[in-house]
Protein backbone atom coordinates (compact mmCIF):
# COMPACT_ATOMS: atom_id res chain seq x y z
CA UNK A 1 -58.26 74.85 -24.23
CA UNK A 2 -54.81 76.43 -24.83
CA UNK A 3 -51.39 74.78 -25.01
CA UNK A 4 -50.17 72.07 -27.78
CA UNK A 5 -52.62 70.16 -29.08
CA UNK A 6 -50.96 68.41 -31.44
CA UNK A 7 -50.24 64.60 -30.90
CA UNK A 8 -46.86 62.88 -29.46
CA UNK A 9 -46.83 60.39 -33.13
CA UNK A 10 -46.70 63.71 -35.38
CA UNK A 11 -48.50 66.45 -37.00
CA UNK A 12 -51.17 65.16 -38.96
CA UNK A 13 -51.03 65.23 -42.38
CA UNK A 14 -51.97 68.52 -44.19
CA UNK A 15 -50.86 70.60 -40.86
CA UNK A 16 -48.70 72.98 -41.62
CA UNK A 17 -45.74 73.59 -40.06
CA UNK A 18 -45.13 69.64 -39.22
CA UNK A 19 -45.84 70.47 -35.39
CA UNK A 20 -43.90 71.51 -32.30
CA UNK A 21 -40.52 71.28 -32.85
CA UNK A 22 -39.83 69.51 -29.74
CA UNK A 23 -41.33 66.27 -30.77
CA UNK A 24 -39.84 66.16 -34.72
CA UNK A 25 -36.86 64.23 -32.43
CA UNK A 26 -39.49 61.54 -31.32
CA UNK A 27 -40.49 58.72 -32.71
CA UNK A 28 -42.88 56.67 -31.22
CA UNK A 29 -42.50 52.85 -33.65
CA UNK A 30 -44.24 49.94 -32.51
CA UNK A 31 -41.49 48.52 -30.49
CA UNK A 32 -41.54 51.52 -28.39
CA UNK A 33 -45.45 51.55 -27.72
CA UNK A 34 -44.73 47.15 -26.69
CA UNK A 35 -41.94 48.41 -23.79
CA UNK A 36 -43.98 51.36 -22.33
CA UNK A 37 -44.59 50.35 -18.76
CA UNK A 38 -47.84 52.07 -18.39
CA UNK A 39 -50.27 50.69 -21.45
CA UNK A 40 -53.87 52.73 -21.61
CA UNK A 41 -56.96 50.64 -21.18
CA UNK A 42 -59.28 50.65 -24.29
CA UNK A 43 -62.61 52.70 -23.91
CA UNK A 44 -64.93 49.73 -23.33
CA UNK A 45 -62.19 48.82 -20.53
CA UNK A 46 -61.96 51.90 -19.17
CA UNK A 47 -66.11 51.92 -18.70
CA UNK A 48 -66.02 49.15 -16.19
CA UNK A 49 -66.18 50.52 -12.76
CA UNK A 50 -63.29 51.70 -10.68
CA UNK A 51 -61.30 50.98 -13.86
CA UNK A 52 -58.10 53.00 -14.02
CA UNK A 53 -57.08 54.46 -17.07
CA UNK A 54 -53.63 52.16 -17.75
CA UNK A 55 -52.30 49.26 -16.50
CA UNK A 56 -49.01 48.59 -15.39
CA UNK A 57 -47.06 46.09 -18.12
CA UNK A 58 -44.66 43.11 -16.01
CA UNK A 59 -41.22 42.83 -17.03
CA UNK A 60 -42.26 39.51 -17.72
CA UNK A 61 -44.30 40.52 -20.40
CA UNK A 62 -41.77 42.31 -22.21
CA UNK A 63 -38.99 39.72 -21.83
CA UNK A 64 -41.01 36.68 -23.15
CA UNK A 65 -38.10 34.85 -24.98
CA UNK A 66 -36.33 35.68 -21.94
CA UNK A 67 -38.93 34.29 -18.69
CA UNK A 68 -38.90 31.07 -21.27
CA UNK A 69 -34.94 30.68 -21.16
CA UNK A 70 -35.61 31.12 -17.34
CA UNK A 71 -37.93 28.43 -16.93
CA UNK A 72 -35.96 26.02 -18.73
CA UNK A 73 -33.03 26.46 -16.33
CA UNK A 74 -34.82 25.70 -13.63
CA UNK A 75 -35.89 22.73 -14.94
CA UNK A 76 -32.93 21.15 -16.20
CA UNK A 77 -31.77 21.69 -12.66
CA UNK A 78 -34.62 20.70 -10.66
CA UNK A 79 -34.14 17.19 -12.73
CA UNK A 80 -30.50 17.10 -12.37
CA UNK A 81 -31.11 17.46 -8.72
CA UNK A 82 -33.91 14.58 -8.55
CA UNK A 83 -31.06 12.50 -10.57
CA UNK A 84 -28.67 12.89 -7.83
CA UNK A 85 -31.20 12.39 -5.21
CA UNK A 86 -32.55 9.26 -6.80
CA UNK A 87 -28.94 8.00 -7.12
CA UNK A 88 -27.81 8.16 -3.40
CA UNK A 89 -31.11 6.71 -2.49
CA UNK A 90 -31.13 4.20 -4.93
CA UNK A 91 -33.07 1.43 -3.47
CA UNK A 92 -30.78 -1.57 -4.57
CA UNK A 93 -27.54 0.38 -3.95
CA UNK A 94 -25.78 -1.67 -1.16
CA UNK A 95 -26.18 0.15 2.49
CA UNK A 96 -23.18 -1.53 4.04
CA UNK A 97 -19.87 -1.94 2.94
CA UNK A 98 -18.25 -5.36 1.57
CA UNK A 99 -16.98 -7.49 4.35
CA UNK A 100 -13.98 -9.47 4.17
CA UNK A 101 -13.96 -13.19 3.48
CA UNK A 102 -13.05 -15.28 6.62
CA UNK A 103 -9.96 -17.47 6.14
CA UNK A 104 -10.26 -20.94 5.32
CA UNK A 105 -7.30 -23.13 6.35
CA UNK A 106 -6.09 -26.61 5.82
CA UNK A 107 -2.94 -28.13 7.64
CA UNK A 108 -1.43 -31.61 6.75
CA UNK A 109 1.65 -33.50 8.77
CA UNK A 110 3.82 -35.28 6.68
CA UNK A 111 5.40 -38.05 8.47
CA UNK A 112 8.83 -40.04 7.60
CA UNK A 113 9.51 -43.70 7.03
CA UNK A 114 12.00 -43.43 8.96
CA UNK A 115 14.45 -41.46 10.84
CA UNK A 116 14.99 -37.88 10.19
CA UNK A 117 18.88 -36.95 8.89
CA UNK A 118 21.24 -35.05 10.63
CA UNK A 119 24.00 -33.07 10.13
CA UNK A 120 25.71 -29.15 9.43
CA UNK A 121 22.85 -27.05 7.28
CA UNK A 122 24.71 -26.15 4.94
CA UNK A 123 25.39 -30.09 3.66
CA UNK A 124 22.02 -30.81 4.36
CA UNK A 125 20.86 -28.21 1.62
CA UNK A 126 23.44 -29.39 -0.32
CA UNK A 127 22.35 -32.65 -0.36
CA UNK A 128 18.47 -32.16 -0.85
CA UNK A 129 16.10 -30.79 -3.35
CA UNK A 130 16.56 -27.52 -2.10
CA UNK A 131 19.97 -26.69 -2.89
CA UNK A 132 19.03 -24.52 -6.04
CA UNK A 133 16.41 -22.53 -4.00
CA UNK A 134 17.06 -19.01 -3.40
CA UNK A 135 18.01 -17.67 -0.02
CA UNK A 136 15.11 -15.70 1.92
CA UNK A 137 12.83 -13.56 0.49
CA UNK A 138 14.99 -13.69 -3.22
CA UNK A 139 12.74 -16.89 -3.79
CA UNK A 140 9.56 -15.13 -3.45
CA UNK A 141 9.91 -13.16 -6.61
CA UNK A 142 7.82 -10.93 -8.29
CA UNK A 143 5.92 -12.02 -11.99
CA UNK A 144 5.64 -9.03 -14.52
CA UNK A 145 2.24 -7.03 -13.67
CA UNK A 146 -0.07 -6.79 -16.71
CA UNK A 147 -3.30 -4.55 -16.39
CA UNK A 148 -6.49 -6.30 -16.03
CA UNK A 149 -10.07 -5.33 -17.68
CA UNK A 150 -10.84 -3.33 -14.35
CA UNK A 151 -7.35 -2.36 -12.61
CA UNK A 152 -4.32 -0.38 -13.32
CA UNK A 153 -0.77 -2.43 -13.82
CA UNK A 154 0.44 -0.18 -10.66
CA UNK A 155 -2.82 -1.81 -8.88
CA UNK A 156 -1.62 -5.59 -10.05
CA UNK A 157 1.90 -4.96 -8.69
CA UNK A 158 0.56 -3.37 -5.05
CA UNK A 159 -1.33 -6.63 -5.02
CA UNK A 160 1.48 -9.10 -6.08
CA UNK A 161 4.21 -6.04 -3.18
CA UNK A 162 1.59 -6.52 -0.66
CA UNK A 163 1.72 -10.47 -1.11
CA UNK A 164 5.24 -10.73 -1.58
CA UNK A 165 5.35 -9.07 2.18
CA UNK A 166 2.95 -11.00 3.51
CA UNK A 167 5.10 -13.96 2.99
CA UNK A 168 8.03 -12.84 4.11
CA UNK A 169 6.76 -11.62 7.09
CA UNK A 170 4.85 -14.77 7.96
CA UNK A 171 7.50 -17.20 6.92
CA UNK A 172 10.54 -15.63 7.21
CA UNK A 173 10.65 -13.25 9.34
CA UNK A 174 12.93 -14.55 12.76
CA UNK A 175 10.31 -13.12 15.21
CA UNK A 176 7.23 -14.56 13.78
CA UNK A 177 9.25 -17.97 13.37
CA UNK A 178 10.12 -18.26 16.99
CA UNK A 179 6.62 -17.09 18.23
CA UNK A 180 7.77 -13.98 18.86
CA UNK A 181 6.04 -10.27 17.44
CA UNK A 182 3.50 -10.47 15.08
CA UNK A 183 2.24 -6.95 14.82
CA UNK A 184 3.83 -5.72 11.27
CA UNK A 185 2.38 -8.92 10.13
CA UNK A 186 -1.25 -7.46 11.53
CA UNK A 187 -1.04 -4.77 10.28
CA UNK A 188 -1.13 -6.12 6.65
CA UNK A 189 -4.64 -7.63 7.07
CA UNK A 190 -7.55 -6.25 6.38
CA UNK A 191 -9.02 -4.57 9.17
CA UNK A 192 -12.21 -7.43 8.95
CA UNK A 193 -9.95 -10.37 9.31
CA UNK A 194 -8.26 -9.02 12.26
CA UNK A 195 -10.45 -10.66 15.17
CA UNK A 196 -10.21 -14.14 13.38
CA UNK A 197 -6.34 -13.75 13.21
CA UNK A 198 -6.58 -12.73 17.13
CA UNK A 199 -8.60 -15.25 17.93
CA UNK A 200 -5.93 -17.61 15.92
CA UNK A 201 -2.76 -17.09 17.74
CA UNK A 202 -4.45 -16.85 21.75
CA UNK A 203 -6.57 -19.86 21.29
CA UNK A 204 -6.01 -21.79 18.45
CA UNK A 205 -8.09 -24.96 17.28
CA UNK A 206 -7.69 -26.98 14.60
CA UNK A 207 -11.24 -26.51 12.53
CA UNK A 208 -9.76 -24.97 10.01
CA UNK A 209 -10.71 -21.25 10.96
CA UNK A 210 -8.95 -20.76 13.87
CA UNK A 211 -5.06 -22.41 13.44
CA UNK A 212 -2.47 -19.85 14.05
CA UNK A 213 -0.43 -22.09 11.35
CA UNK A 214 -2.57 -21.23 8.90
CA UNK A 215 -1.70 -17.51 8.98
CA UNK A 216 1.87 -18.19 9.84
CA UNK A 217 4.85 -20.26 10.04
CA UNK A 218 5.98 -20.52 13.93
CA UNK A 219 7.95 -23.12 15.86
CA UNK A 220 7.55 -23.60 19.82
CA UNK A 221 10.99 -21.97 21.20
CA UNK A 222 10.64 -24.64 24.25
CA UNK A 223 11.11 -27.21 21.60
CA UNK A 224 12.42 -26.31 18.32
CA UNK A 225 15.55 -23.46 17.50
CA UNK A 226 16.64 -22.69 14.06
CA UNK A 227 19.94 -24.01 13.25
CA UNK A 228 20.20 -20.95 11.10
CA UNK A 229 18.82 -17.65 9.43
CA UNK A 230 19.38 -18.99 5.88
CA UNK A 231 15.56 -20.22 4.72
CA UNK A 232 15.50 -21.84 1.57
CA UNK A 233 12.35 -20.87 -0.78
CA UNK A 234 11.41 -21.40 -3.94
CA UNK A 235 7.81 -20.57 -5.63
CA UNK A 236 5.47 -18.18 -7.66
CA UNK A 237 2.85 -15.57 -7.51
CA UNK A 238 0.29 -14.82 -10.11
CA UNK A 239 -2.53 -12.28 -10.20
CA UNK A 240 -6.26 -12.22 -11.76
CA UNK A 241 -9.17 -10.15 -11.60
CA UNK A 242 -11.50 -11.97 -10.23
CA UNK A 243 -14.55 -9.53 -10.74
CA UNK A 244 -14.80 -5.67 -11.70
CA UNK A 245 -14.28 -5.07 -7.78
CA UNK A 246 -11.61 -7.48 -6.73
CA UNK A 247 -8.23 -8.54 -7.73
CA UNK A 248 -6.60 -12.18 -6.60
CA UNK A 249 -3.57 -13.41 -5.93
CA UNK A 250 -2.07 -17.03 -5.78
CA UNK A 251 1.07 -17.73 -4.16
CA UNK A 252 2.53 -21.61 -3.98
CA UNK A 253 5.69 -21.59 -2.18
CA UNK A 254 8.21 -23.98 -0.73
CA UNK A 255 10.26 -23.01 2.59
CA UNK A 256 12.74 -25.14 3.77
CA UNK A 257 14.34 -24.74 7.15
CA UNK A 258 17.24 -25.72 9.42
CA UNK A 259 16.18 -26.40 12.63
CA UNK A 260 17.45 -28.32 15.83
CA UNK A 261 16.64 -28.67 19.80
CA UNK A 262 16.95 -25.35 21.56
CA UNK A 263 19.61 -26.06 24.29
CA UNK A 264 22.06 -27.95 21.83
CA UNK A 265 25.40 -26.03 21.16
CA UNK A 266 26.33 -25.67 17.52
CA UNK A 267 24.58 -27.53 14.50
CA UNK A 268 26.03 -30.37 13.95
CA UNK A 269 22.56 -32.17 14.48
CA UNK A 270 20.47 -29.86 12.90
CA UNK A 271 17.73 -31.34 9.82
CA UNK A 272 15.76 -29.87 7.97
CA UNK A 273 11.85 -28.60 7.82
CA UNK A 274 9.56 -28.07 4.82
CA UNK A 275 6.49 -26.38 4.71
CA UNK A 276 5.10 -26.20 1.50
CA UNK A 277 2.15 -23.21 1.45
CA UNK A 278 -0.54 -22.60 -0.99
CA UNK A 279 -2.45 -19.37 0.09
CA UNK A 280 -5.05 -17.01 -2.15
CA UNK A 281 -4.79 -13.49 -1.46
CA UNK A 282 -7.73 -11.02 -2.16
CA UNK A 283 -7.88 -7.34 -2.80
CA UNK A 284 -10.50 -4.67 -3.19
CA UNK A 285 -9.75 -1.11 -4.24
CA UNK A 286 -10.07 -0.40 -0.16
CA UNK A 287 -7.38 -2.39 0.22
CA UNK A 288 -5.39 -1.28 -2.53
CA UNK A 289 -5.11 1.89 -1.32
CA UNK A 290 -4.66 1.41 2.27
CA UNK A 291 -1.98 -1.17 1.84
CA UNK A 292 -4.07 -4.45 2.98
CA UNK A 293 -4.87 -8.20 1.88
CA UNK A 294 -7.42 -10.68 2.36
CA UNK A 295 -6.05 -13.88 2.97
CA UNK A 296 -9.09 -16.13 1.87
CA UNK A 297 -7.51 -19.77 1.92
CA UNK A 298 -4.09 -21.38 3.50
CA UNK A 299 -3.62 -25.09 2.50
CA UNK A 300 -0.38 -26.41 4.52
CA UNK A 301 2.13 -29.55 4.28
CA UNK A 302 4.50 -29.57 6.40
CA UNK A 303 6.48 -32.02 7.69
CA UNK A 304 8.69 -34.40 8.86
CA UNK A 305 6.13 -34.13 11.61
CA UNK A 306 4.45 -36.95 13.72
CA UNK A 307 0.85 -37.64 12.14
CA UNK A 308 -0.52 -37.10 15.91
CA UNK A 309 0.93 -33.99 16.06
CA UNK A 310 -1.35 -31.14 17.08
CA UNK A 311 0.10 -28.33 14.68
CA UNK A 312 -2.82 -26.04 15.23
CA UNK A 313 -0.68 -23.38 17.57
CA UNK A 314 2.95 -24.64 16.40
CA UNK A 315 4.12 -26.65 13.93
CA UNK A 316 6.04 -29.24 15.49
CA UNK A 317 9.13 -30.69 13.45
CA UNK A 318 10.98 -34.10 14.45
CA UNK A 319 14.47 -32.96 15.08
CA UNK A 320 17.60 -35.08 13.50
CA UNK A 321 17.59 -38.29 14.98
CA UNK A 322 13.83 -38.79 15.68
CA UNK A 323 11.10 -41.20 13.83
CA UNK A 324 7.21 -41.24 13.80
CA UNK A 325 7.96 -45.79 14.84
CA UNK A 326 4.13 -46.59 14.52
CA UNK A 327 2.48 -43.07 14.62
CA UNK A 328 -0.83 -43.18 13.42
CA UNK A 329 -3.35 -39.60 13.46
CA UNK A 330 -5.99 -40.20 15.60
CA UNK A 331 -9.30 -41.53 15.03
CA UNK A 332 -12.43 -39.95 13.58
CA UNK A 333 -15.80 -40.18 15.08
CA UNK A 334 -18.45 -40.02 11.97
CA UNK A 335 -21.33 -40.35 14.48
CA UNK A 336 -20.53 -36.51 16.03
CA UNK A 337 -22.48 -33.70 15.90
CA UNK A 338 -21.53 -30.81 14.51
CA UNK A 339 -18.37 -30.20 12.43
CA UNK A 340 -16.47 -33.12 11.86
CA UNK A 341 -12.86 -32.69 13.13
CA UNK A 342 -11.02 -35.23 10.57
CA UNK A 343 -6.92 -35.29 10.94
CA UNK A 344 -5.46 -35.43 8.22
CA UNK A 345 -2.04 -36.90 7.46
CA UNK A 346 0.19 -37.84 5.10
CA UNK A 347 3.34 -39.69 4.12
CA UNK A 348 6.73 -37.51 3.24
CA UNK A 349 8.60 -39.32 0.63
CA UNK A 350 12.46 -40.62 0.66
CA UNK A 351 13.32 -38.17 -1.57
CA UNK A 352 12.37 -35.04 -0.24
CA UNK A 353 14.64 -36.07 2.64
CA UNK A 354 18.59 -34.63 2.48
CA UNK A 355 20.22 -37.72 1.49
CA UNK A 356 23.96 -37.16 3.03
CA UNK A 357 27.23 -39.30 1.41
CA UNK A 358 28.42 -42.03 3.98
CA UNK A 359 31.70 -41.50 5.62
């Protein structure tokens, strides 16, 4: 045979000349020989039959480290995705959201010894325990806001704002008080409460669940006027966390109003109306953002107001002039079924009554 015979690693040794000097620029190491892609069988390989003479090296075989690295991506994210799987299935996640609490409510007549005082408003604040009460919603005033374990102080003051405007709207607010528009006062509440508070004001029922004077503070306009815009209140608001997932508020307030017959001309007859109101207010981050309450309990004394006065739709004050004589609430039947419907009354002291000089 002619051509070069000499091999692609070198001239052997004791050749002379070194070889062809086209392969001096070649070296063939042993890294080079591990990347070829074609690798030659050995002889007792190449004997078996239909055997080629090389076979083909993978990429994977000559990126080891590299297939390795590969692998171990694929498995940190094929358990990264099984985490998040596992966590939105999560079989003792909760599957619907949390409801609201319905409202509990309590409402207690006070009645009088005697007759009720009349007179201007402005003596008859003068002359009762009211006269250093703030005017309107100046008494409902707002306690520093301290962050809790689980909330922000900007989330304990939109709890103890939203609160604060709760109460003004449902005690102050001239339309609510004359059983007039209650709709900015709906739109407060929290969107589960909002069929028991319906269900409140167009048929209400003293069980305590369904009295419209739990939620509110209204007089009936066929009976009872305000002598005056001026309501004297006095009180205080404090918040808690109550879990990791709610915040609480407490409000105890005292709101004391003129009030007199509605087709009297001027005031000279007017008296005066207290409703004392203890309600608890919750909030969940839901409602913290979207600008609602809970309200979760309402506990009521109002009076002077006849002991057989049903004050489940109104409450229903005895005007200047007027007495309770021999009122008595009525009877309670301990042998019905079903939810006992107790009335509950009580007695309004001397001296929460205006006490006027004597001409």
């Amino acid at each position: 045979m002619t051509g070069r015979g000499n091999p692609p690693e070198g001239t052997p040794e004791g050749v002379p000349g070194g070889g062809d000097d086209e392969y001096r620029s070649v070296v063939f190491d042993e890294s080079f020989v591990r990347a070829a892609r074609l690798q030659e069988f050995s002889a007792q390989e190449r004997m078996g039959e239909h055997a080629k003479a090389v076979r083909s090296r993978h990429a994977w075989a000559r990126a080891g480290a590299s297939r390795q690295a590969v692998v171990l991506v694929l498995l940190i994210a094929l358990a990264f995705a099984v985490a998040v799987y596992m966590g939105v299935r999560h079989p003792y996640q909760d599957s619907q959201p949390q409801t609201a609490e319905p409202l509990r409510s309590s409402v207690v007549p006070l009645a009088p010894r005697g007759e009720v005082p009349g007179g201007e408003p402005a003596a008859l604040f003068e002359n009762s325990p009211a006269s250093s009460f703030a005017i309107g919603a100046e008494g409902v005033t707002l306690p520093g806001a301290r962050r809790t374990h689980s909330f922000s102080e900007s989330q304990v003051m939109a709890a103890l704002t939203t609160a604060k405007e709760y109460l003004v709207k449902s005690a102050l607010d001239p339309d609510v008080l004359t059983g007039g528009e209650v709709r900015p006062l709906r739109l407060l509440l929290d969107p589960d409460q909002l069929d028991q508070f319906d269900r409140s004001l167009e048929h209400p029922v003293d069980d305590g669940r369904y009295a419209a004077t739990g939620w509110l503070t209204r007089f009936n306009p066929a009976e009872v006027a305000l002598a005056g815009p001026a309501v004297r209140v006095h009180g205080t608001l404090t918040a808690i966390e109550r879990n990791a997932a709610t915040l609480e508020v407490t409000a105890d307030h005292t709101f004391v109003y003129a009030v007199r017959r509605p087709h009297e001309g001027g005031t000279d007859h007017a008296s005066l109306f207290t409703v004392r109101r203890e309600t608890r207010f919750r909030f969940d981050r839901v409602d913290l953002r979207d600008h609602h309450l809970e309200l979760v309990q309402s506990s009521v004394l109002a009076g002077p107001q006849a002991c057989a006065a049903n004050a489940a739709g109104y409450l229903r004050p005895l005007l200047a002039g007027q007495s309770t004589k021999d009122d008595a609430p009525p009877g309670t039947n301990p042998y019905g079924i079903g939810r006992p419907k107790a009335s509950l009354c009580g007695v309004l002291s001397t001296s929460a009554l205006p006490h006027l000089p004597r001409s």
